[in-house]
C-alpha atoms as a PDB file:
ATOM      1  CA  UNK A   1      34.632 -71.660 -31.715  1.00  0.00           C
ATOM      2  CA  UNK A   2      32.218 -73.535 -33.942  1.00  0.00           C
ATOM      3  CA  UNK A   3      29.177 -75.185 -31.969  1.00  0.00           C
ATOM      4  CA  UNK A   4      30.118 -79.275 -32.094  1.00  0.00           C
ATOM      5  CA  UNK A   5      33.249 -78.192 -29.816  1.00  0.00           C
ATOM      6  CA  UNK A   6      30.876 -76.927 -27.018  1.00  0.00           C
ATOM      7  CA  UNK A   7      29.575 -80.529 -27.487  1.00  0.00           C
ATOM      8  CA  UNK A   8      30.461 -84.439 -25.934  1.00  0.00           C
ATOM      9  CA  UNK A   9      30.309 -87.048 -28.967  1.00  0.00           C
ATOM     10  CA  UNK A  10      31.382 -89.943 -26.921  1.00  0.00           C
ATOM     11  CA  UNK A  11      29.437 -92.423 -25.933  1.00  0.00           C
ATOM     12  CA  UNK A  12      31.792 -93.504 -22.547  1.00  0.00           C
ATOM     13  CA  UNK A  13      30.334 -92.911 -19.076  1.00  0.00           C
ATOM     14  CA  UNK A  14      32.818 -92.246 -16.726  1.00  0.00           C
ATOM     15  CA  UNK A  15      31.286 -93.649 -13.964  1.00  0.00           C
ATOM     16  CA  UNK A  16      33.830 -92.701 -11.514  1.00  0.00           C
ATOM     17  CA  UNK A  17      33.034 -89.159 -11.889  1.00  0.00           C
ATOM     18  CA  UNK A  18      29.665 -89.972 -11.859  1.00  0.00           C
ATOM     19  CA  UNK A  19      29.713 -91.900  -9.112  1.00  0.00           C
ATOM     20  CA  UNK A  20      31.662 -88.901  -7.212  1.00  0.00           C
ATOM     21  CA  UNK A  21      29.580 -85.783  -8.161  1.00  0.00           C
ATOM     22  CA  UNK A  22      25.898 -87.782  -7.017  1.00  0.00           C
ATOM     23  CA  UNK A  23      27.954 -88.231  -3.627  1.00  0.00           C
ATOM     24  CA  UNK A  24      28.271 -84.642  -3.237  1.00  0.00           C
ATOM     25  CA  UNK A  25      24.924 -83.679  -4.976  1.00  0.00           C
ATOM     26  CA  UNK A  26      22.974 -81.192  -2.596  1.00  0.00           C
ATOM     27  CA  UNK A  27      19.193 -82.475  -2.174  1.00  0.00           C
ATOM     28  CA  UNK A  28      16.272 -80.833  -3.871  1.00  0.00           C
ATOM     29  CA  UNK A  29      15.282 -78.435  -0.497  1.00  0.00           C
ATOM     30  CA  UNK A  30      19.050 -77.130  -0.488  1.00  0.00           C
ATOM     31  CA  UNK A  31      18.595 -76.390  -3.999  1.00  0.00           C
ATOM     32  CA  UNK A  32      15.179 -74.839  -3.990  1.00  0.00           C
ATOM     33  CA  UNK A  33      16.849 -72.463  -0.654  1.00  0.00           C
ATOM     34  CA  UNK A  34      20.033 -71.633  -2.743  1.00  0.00           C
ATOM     35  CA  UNK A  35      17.557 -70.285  -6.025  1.00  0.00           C
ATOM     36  CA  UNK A  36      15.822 -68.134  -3.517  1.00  0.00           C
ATOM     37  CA  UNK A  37      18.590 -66.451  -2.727  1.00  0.00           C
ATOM     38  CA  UNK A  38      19.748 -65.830  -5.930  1.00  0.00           C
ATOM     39  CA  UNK A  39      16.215 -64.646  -7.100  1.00  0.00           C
ATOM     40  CA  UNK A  40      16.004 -61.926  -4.680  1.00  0.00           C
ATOM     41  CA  UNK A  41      19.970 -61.266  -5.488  1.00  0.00           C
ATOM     42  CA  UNK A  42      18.844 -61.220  -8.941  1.00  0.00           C
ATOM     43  CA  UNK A  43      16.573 -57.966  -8.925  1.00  0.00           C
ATOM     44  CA  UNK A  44      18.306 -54.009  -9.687  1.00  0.00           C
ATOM     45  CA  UNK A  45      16.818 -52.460  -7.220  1.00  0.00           C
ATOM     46  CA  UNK A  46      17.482 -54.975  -4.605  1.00  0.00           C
ATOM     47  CA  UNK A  47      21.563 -55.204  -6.022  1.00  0.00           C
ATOM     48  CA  UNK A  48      21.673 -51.733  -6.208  1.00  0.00           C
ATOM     49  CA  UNK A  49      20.462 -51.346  -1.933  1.00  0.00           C
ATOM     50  CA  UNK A  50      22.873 -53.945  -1.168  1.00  0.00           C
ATOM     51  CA  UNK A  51      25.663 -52.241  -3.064  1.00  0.00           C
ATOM     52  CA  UNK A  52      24.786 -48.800  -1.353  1.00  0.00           C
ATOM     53  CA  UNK A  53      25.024 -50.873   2.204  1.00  0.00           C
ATOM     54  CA  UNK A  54      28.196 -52.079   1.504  1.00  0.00           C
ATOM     55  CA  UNK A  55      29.706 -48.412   1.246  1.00  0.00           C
ATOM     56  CA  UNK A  56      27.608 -46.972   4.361  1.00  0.00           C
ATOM     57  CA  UNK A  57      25.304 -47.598   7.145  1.00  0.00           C
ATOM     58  CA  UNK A  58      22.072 -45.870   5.942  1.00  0.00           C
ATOM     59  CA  UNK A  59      18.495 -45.046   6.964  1.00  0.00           C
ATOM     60  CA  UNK A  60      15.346 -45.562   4.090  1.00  0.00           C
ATOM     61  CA  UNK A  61      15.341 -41.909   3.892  1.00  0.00           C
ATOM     62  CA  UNK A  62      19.171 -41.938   2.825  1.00  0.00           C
ATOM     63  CA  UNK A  63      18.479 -44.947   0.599  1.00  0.00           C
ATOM     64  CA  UNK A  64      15.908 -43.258  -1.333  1.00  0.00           C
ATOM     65  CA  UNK A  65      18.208 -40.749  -1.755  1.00  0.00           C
ATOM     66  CA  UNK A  66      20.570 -42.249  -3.046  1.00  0.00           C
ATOM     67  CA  UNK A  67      18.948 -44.655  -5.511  1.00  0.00           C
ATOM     68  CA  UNK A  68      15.966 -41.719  -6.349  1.00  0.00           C
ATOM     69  CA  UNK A  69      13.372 -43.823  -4.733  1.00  0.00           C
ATOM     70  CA  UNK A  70      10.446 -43.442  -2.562  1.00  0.00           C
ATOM     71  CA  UNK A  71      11.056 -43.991   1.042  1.00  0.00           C
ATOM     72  CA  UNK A  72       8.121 -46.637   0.342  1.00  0.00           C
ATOM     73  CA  UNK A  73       9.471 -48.345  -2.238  1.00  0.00           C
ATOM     74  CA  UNK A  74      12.990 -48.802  -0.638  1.00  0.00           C
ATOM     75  CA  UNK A  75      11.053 -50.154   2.345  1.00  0.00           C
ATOM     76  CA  UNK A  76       9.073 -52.669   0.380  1.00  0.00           C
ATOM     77  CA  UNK A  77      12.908 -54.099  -0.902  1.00  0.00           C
ATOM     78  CA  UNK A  78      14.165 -53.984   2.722  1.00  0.00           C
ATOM     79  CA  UNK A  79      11.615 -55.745   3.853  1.00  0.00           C
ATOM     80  CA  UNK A  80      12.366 -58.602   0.922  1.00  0.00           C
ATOM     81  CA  UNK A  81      16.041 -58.434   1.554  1.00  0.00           C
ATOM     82  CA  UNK A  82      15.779 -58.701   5.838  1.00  0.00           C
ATOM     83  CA  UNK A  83      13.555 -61.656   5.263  1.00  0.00           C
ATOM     84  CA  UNK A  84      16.117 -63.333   2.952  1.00  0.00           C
ATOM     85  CA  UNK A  85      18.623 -62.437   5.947  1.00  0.00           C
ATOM     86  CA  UNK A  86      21.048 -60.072   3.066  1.00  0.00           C
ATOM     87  CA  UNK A  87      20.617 -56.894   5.383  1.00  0.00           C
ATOM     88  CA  UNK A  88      20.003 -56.398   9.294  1.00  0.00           C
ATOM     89  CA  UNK A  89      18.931 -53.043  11.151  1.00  0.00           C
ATOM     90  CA  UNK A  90      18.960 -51.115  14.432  1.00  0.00           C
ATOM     91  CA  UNK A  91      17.407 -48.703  16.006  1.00  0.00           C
ATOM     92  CA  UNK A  92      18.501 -45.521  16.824  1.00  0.00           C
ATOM     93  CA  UNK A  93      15.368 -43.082  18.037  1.00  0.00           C
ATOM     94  CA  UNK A  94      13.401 -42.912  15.547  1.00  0.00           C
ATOM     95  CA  UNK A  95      15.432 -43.613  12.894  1.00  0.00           C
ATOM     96  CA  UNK A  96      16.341 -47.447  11.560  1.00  0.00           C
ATOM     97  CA  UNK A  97      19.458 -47.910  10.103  1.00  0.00           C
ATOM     98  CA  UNK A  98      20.503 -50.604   7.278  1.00  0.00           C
ATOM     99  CA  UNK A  99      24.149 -52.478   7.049  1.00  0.00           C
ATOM    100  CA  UNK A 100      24.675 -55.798   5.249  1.00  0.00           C
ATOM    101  CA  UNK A 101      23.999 -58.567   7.193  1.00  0.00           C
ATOM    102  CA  UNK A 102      27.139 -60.103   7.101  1.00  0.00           C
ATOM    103  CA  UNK A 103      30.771 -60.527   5.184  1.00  0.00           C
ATOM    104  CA  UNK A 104      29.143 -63.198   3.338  1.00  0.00           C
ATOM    105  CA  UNK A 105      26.743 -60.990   1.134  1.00  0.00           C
ATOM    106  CA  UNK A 106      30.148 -58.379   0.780  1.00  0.00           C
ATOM    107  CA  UNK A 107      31.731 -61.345  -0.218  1.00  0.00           C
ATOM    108  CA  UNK A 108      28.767 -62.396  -3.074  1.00  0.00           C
ATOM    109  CA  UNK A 109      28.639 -58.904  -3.713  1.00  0.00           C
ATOM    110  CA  UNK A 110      32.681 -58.058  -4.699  1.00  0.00           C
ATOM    111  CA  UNK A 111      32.772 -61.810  -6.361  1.00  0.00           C
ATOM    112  CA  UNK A 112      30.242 -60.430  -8.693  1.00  0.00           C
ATOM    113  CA  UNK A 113      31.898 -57.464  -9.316  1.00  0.00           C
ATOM    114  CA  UNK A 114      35.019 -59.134 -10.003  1.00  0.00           C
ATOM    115  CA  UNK A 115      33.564 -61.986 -12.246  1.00  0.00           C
ATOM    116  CA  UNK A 116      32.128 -59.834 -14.893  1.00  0.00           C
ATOM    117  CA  UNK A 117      35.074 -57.160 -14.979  1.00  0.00           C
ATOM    118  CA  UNK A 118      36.976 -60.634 -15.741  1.00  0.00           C
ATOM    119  CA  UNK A 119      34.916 -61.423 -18.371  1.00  0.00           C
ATOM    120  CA  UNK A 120      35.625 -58.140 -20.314  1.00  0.00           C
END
């Protein structure tokens, strides 16, 4: 399709629209909050935990199997990924165990997934 169609020539407002959308318009702190959580969504190591979560309940030293990490720097993501409240843990002895925080991130995770196999 040749650029210009991508494009709006028309010089008519439709102020209705307009008018509608700024209604619903999110303010600039619900904005900034949403791009956080799509920046830390937006790193491979950090997808790649998540996605590994969603199959099984796992410890850091399973993760780091898994992905062929250190147990250090799987811990370093964890920690980025519990603060952005993607992932929650308990305690079992010694050992800490990792599961998605939610059906929410499954959700954003399997949307994903399905939106680029679309796209193919």
């Amino acid at each position: 399709m040749p650029k210009h169609e991508y494009s709006c020539d028309c010089p008519i407002i439709h102020h209705e629209k307009v008018e509608s959308v700024q209604k619903k318009m999110l303010q600039d702190p619900d904005f900034a909050q949403v791009t956080a959580f799509f920046k830390v969504l937006g790193d491979n190591t950090r997808l790649r935990i998540l996605w590994a979560l969603d199959q099984e309940e796992l410890c850091v030293c399973d993760i780091a199997s898994v992905l062929s990490m250190t147990k250090s720097a799987v811990s370093h993501q964890l920690g980025t990924l519990r603060r952005a409240n993607l992932v929650k843990c308990r305690r079992e002895g010694k050992t800490v165990f990792y599961t998605l925080a939610d059906h929410h991130v499954r959700q954003i995770l399997e949307a994903g997934l399905e939106h680029i196999k679309e796209e193919a």
